[in-house]
C-alpha atoms as a PDB file:
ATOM      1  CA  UNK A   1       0.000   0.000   0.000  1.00  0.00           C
ATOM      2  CA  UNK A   2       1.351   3.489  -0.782  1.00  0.00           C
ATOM      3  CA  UNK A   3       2.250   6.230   1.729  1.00  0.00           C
ATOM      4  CA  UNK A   4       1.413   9.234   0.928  1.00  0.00           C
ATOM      5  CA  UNK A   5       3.715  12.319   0.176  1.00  0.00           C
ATOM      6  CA  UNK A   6       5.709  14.164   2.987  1.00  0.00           C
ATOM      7  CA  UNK A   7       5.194  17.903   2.988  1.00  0.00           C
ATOM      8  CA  UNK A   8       7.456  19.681   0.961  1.00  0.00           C
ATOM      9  CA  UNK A   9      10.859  21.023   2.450  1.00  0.00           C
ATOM     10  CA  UNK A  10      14.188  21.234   1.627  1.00  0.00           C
ATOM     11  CA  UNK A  11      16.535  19.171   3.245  1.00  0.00           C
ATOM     12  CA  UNK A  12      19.034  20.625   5.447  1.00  0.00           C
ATOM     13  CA  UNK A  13      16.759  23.823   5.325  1.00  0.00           C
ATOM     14  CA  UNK A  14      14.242  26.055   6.660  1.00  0.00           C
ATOM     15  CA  UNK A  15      11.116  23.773   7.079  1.00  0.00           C
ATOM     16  CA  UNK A  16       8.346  26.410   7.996  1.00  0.00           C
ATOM     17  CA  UNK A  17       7.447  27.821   4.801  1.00  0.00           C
ATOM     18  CA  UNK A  18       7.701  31.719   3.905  1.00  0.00           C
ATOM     19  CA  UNK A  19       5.007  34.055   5.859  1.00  0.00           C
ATOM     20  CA  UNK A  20       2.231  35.497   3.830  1.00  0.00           C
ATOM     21  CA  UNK A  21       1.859  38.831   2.846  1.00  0.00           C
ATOM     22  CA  UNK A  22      -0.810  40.289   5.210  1.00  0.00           C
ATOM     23  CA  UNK A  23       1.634  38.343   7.932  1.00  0.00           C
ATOM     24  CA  UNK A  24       4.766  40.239   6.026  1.00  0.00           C
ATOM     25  CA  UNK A  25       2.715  43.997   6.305  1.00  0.00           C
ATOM     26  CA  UNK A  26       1.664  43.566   9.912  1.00  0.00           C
ATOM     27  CA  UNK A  27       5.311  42.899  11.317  1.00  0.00           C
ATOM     28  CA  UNK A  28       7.120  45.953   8.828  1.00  0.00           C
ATOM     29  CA  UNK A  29       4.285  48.506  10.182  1.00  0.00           C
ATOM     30  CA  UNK A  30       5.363  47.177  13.624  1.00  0.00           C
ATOM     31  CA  UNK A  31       8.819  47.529  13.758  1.00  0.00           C
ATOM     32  CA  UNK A  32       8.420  50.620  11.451  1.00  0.00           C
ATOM     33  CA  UNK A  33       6.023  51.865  14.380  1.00  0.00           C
ATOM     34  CA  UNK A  34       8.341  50.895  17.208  1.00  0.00           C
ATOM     35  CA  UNK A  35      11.260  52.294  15.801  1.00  0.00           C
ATOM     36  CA  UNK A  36       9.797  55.482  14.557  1.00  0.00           C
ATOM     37  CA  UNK A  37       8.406  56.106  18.343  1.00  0.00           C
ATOM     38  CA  UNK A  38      11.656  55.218  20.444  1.00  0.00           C
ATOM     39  CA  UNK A  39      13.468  57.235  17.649  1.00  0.00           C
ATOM     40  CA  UNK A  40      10.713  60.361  18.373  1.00  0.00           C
ATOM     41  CA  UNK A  41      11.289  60.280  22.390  1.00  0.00           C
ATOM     42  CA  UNK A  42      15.194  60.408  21.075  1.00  0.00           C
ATOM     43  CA  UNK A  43      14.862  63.151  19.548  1.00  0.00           C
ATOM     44  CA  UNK A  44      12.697  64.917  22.066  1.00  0.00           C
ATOM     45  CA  UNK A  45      14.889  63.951  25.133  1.00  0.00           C
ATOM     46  CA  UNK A  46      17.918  66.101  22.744  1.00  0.00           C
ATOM     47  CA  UNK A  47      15.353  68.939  22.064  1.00  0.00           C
ATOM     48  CA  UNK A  48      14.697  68.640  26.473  1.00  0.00           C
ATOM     49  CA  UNK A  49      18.146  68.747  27.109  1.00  0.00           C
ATOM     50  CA  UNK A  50      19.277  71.937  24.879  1.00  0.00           C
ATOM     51  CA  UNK A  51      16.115  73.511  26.718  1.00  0.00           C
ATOM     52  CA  UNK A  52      17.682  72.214  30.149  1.00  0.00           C
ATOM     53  CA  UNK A  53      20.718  74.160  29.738  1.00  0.00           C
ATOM     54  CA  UNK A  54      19.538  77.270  28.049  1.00  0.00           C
ATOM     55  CA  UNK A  55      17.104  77.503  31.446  1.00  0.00           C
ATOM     56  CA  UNK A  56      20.132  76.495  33.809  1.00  0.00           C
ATOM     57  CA  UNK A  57      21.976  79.492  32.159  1.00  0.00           C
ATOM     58  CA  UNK A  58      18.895  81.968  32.227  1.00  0.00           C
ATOM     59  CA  UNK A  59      18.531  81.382  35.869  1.00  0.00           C
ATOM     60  CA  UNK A  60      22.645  81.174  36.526  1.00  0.00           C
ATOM     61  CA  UNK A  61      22.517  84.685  35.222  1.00  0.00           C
ATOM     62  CA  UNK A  62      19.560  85.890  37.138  1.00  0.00           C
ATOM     63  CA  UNK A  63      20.965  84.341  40.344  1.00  0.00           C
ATOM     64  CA  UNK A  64      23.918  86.202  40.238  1.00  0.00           C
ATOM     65  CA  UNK A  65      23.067  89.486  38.709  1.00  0.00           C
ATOM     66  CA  UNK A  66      22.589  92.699  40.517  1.00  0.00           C
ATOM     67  CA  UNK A  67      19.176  93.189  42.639  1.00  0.00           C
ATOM     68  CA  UNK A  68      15.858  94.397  40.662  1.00  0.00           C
ATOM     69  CA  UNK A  69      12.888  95.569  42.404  1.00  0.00           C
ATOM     70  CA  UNK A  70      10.675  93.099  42.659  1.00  0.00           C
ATOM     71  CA  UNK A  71       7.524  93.355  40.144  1.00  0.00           C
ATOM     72  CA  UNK A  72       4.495  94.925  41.257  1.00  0.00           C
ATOM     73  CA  UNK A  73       0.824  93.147  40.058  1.00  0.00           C
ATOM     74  CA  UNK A  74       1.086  95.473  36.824  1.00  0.00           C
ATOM     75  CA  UNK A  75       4.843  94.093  35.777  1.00  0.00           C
ATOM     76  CA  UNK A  76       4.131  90.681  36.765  1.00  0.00           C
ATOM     77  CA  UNK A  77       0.800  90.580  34.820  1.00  0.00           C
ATOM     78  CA  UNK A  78       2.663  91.757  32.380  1.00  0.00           C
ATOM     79  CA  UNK A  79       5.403  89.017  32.208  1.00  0.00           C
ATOM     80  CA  UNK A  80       5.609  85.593  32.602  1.00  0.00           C
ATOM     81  CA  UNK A  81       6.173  83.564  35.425  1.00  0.00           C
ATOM     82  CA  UNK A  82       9.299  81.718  33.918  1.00  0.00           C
ATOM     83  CA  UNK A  83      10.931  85.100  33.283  1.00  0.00           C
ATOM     84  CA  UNK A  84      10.749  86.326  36.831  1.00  0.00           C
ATOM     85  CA  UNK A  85      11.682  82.842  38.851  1.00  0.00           C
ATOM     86  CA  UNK A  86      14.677  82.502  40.545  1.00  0.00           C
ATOM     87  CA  UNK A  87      15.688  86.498  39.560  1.00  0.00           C
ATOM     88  CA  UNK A  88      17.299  88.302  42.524  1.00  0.00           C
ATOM     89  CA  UNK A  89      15.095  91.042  44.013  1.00  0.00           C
ATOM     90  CA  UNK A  90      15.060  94.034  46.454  1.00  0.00           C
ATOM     91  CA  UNK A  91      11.803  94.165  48.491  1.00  0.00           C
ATOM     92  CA  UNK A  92      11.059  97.720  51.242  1.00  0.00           C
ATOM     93  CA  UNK A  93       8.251  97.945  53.101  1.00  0.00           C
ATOM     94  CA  UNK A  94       6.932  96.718  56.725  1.00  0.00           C
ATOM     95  CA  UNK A  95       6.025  93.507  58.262  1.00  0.00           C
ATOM     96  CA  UNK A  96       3.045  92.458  59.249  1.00  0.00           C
ATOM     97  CA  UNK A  97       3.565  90.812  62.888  1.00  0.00           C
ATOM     98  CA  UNK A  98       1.368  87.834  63.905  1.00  0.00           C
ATOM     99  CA  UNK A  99       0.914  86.290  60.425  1.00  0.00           C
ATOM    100  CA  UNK A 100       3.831  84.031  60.380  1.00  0.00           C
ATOM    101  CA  UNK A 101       3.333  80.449  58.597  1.00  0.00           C
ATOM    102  CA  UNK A 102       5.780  77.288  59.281  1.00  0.00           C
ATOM    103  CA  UNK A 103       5.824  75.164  56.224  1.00  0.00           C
ATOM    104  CA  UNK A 104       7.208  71.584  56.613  1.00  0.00           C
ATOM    105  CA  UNK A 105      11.137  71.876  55.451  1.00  0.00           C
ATOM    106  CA  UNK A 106      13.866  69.394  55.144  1.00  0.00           C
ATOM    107  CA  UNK A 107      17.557  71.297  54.219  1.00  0.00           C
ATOM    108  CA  UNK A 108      21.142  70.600  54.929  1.00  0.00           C
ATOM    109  CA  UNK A 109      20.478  72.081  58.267  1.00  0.00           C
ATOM    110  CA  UNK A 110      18.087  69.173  59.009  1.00  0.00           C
ATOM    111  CA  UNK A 111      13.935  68.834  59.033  1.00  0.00           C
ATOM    112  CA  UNK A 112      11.855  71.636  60.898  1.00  0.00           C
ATOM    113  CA  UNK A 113      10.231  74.559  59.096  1.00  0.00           C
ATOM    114  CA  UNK A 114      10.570  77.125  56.682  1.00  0.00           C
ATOM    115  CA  UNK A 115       9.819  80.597  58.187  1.00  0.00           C
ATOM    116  CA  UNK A 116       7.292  82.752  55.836  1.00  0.00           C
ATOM    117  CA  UNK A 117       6.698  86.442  56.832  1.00  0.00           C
ATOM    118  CA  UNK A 118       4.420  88.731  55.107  1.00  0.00           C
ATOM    119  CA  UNK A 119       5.940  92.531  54.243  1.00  0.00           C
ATOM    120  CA  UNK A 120       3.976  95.316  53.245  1.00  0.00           C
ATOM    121  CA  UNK A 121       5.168  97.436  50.736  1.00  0.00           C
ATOM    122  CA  UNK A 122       4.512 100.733  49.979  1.00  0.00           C
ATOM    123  CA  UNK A 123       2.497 100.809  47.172  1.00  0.00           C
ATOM    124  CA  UNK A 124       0.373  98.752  49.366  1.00  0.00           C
ATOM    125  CA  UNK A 125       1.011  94.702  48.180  1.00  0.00           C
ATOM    126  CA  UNK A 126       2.237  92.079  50.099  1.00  0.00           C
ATOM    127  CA  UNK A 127       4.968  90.036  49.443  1.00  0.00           C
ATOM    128  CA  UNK A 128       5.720  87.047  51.458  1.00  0.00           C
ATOM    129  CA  UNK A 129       9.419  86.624  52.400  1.00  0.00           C
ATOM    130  CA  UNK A 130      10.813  82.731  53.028  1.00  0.00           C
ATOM    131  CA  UNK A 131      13.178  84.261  55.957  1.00  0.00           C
ATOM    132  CA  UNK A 132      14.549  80.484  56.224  1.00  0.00           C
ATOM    133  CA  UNK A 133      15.156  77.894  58.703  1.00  0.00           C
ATOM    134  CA  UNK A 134      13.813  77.100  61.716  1.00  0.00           C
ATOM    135  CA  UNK A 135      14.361  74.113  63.413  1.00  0.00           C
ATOM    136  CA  UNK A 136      11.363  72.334  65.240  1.00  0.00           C
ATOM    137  CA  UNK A 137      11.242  73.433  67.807  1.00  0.00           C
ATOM    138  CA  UNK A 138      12.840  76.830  68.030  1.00  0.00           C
ATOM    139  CA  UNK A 139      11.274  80.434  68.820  1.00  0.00           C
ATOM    140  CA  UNK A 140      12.320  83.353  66.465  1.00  0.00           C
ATOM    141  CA  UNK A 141      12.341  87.132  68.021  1.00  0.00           C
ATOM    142  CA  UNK A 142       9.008  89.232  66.873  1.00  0.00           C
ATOM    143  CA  UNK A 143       9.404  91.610  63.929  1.00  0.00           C
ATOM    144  CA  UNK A 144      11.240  94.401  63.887  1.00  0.00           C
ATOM    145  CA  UNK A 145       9.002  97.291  64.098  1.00  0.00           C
ATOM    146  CA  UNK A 146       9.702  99.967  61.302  1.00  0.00           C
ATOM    147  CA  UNK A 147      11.021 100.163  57.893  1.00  0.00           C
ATOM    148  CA  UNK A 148      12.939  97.133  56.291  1.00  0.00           C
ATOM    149  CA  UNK A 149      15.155  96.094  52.980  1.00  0.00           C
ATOM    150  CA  UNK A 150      15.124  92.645  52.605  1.00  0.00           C
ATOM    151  CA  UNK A 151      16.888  90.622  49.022  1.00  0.00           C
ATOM    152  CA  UNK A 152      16.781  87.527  48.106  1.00  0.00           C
ATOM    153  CA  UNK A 153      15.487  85.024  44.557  1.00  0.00           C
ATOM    154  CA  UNK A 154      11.838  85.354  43.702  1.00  0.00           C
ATOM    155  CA  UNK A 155       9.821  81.753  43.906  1.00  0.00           C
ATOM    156  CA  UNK A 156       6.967  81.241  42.085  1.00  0.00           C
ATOM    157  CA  UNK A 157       4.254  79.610  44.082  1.00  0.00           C
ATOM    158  CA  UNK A 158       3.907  76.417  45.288  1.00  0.00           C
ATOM    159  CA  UNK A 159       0.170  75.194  45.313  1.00  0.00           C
ATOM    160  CA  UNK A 160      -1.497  72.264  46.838  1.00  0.00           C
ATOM    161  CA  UNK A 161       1.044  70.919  49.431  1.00  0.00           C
ATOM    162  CA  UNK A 162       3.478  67.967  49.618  1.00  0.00           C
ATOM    163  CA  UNK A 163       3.595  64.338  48.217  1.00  0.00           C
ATOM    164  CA  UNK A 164       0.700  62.701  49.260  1.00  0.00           C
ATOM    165  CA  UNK A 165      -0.207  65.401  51.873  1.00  0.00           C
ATOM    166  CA  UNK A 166      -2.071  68.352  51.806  1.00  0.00           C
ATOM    167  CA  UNK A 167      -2.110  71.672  52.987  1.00  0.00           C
ATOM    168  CA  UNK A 168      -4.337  71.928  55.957  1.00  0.00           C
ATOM    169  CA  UNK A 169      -4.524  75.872  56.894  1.00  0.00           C
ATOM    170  CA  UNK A 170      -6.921  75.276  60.037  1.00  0.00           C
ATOM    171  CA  UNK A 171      -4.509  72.723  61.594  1.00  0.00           C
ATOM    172  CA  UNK A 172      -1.985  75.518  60.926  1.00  0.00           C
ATOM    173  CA  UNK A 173      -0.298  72.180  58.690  1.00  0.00           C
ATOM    174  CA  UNK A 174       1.704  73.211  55.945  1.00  0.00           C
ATOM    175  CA  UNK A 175       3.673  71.517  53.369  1.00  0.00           C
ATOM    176  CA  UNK A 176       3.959  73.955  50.661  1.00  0.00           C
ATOM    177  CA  UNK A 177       4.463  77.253  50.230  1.00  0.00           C
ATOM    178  CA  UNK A 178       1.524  78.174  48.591  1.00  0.00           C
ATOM    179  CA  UNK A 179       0.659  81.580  48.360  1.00  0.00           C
ATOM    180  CA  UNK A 180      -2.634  82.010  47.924  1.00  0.00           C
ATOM    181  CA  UNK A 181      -3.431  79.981  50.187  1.00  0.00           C
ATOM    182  CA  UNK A 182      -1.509  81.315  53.061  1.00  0.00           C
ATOM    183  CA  UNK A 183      -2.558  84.643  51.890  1.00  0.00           C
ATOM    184  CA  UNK A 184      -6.557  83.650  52.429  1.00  0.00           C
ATOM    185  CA  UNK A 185      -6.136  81.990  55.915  1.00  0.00           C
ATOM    186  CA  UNK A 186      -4.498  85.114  57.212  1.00  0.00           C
ATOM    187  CA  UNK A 187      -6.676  87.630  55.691  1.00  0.00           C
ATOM    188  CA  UNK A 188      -3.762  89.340  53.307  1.00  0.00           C
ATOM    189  CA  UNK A 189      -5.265  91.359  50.961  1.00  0.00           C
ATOM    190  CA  UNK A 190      -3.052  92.309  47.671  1.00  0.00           C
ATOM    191  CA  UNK A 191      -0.978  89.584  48.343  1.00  0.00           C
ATOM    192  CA  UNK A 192       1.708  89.177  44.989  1.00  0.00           C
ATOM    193  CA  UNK A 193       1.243  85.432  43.609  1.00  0.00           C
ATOM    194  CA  UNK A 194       5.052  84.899  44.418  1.00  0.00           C
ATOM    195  CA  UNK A 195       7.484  84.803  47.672  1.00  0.00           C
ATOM    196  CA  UNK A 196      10.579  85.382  47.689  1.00  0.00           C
ATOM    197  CA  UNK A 197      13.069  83.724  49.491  1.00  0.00           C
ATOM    198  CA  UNK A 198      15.606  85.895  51.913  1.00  0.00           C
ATOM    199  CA  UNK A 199      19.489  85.520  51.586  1.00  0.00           C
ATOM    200  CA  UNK A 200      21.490  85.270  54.619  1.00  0.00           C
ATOM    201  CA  UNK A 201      22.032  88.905  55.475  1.00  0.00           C
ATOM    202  CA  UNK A 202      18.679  89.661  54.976  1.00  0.00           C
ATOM    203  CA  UNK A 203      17.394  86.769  56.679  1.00  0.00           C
ATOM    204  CA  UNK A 204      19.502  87.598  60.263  1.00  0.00           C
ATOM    205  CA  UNK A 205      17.696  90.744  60.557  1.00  0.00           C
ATOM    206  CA  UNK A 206      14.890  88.705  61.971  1.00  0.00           C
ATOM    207  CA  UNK A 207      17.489  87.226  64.782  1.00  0.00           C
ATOM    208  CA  UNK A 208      19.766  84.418  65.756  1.00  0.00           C
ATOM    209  CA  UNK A 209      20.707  82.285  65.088  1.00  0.00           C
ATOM    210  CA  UNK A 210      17.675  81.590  63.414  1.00  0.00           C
ATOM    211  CA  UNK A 211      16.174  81.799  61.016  1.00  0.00           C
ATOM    212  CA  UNK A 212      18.727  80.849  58.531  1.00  0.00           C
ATOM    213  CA  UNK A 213      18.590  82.301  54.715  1.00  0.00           C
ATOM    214  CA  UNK A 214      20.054  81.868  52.053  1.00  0.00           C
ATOM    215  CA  UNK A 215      19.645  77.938  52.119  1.00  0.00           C
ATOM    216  CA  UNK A 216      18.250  78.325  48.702  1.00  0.00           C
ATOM    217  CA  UNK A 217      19.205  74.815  46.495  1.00  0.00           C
ATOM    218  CA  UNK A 218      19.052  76.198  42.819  1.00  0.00           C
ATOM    219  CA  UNK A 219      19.444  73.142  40.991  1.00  0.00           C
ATOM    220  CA  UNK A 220      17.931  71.312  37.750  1.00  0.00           C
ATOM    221  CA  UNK A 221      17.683  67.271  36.947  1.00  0.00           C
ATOM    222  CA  UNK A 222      19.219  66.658  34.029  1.00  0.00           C
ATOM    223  CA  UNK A 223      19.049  62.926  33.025  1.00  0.00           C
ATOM    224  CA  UNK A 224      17.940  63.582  29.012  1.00  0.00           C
ATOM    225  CA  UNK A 225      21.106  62.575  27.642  1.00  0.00           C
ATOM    226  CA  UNK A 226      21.050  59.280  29.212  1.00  0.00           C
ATOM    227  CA  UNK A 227      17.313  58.893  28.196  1.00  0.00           C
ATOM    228  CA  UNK A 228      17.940  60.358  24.655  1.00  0.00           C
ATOM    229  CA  UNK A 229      20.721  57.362  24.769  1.00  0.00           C
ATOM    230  CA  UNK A 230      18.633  54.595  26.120  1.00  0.00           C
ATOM    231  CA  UNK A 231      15.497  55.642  23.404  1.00  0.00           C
ATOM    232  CA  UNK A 232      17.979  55.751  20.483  1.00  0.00           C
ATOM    233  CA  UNK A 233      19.690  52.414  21.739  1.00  0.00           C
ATOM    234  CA  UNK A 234      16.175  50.859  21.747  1.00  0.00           C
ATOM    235  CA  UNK A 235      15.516  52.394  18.322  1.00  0.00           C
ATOM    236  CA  UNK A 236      18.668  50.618  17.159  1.00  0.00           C
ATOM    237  CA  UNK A 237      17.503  46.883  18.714  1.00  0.00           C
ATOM    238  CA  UNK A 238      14.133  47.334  16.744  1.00  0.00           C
ATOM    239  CA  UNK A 239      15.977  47.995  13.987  1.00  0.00           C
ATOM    240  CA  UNK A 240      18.335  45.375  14.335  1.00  0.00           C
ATOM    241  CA  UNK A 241      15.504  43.111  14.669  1.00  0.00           C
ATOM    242  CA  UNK A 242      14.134  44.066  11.619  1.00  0.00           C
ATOM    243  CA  UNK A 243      17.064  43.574   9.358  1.00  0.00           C
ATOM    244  CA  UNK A 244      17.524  40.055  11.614  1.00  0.00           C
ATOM    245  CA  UNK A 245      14.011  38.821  10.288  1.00  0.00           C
ATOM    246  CA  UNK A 246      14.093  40.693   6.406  1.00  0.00           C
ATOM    247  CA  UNK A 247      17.006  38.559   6.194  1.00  0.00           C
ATOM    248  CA  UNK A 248      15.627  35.221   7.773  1.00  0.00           C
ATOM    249  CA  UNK A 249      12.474  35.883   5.481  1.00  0.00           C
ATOM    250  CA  UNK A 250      14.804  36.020   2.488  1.00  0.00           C
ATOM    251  CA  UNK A 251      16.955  32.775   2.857  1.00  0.00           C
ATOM    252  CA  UNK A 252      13.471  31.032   3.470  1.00  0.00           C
ATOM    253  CA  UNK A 253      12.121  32.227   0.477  1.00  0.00           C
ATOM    254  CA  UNK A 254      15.067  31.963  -1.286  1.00  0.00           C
ATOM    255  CA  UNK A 255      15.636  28.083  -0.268  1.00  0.00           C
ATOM    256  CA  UNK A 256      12.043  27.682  -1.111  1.00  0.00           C
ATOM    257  CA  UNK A 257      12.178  29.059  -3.974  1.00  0.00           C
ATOM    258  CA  UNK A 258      15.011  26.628  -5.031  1.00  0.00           C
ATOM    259  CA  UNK A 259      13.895  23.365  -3.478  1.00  0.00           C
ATOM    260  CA  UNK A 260       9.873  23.989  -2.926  1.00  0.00           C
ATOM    261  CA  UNK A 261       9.148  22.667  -6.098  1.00  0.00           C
ATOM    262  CA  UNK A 262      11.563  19.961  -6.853  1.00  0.00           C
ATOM    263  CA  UNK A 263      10.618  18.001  -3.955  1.00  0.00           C
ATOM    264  CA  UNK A 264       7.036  16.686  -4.459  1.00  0.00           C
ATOM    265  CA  UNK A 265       8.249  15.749  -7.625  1.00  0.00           C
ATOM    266  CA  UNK A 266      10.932  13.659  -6.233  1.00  0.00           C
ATOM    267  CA  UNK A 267       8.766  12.258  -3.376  1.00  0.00           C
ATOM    268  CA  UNK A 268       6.139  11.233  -5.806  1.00  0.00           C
ATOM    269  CA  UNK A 269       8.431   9.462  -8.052  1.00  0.00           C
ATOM    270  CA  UNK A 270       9.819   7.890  -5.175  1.00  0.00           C
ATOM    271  CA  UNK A 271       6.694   6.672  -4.168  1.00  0.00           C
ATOM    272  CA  UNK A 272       5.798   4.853  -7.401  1.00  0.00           C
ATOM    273  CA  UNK A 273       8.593   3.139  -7.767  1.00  0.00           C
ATOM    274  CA  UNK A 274       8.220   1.570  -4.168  1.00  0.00           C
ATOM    275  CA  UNK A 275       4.618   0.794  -5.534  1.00  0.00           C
ATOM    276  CA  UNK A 276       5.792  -0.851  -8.743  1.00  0.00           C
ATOM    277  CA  UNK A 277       8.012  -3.106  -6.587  1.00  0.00           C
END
């Protein structure tokens, strides 16, 4: 009794045979798809780090540049708040005694609380001044009564609180230093939507030996070249890939191409002979 034919392969060869063409479409637009992507966050992690360092030098410059009056509501209005952070200002005015706020701190100097004062200028605002670090617990001297020049870097606000916990003004439990919100729970009308913290001389007006200023840490994260590195590496592997399995694809059509239809041929001949014998 016959047998019938084997499949067709080559010997010594590929034995799957070559993928179809929806098959061949699906894979291209997926490694076309993952390599275009890794290659785009690439790209934007180099376009993140050129902005990195253009902002470290704005604010390098504004750190260490002469004192500017701080803006008013009209000049900051008319700005933006990138422009003004971390620009040294000169403040005059008054403070406002009984209004101090402790927000949660932790600094070289240890963990206890950031001192914020409110100062009235002039012109009538209020400006609240970061006068530094206070260590829990620790008593500061009263206000001085009279007027006051205080300089230090401009902050822009900090709303909402810290990880995970939130600001809770009745509690007196702060950890932020969010303005608007310190401004509301102690009644401070025209309050500026900024504080600024108070260098060291400024800072020791209020007493010693604390608060302590000028604990200001003015630095940036910058990790985008290693994740422009690690996206373009991964853009590379898909790549890779790719070529890896165009080039598997062609030897299997290729050997298919060469053998695929000798063989049933040769099988079936070899199966009549066995049934003529």
């Amino acid at each position: 009794m016959s047998t019938p034919a084997p499949a067709a392969r080559a010997p010594d060869g590929p034995t799957r045979p070559p993928r179809g063409a929806l098959a061949l479409a699906v894979l291209a637009l997926a490694f076309a798809v993952g390599f275009a992507g890794f290659a785009a966050l690439g790209a934007w992690q180099v376009q993140r780090l050129h902005w990195k360092h253009d902002l470290v030098a704005r604010v390098d410059a504004r750190v260490h540049a002469p004192p500017v009056p701080a803006p008013d509501a009209a000049a900051w209005a008319a700005s933006t708040p990138g422009a003004q952070e971390y620009r040294r200002v000169l403040l005059r005015g008054t403070w406002l005694p009984g209004r101090d706020t402790r927000v949660q701190a932790v600094t070289e100097a240890g963990a206890g609380r950031w001192l914020l004062r409110p100062l009235r200028r002039d012109d009538g605002s209020v400006v609240l001044v970061n006068l530094g670090f206070v260590p829990d617990p620790a008593d500061v001297a009263p206000p001085v009564d009279g007027p006051v020049q205080v300089t230090g870097l401009l902050r822009l606000t900090e709303p909402g609180g810290g990880f995970l916990r939130r600001n809770a003004p009745a509690q007196e439990r702060w950890y932020s230093r969010d303005v608007v919100a310190i401004a509301a729970h102690h009644g401070l009308d025209r309050a500026v939507p900024y504080f600024v913290d108070a260098d060291a001389g400024s800072a020791a007006q209020a007493g010693r030996p604390w608060p302590r200023g000028g604990l200001t840490v003015v630095r940036f994260r910058d990790n985008h070249l290693g994740y422009a590195l690690t996206w373009f590496a991964l853009a590379l592997l898909v790549a890779g890939g790719a070529g890896r399995f165009a080039l598997e694809e062609w030897r299997i059509r290729r050997h298919w191409r060469d053998h695929g239809t000798r063989e049933p041929r040769d099988a079936a001949n070899g199966n009549a002979g066995a049934g003529g014998r």
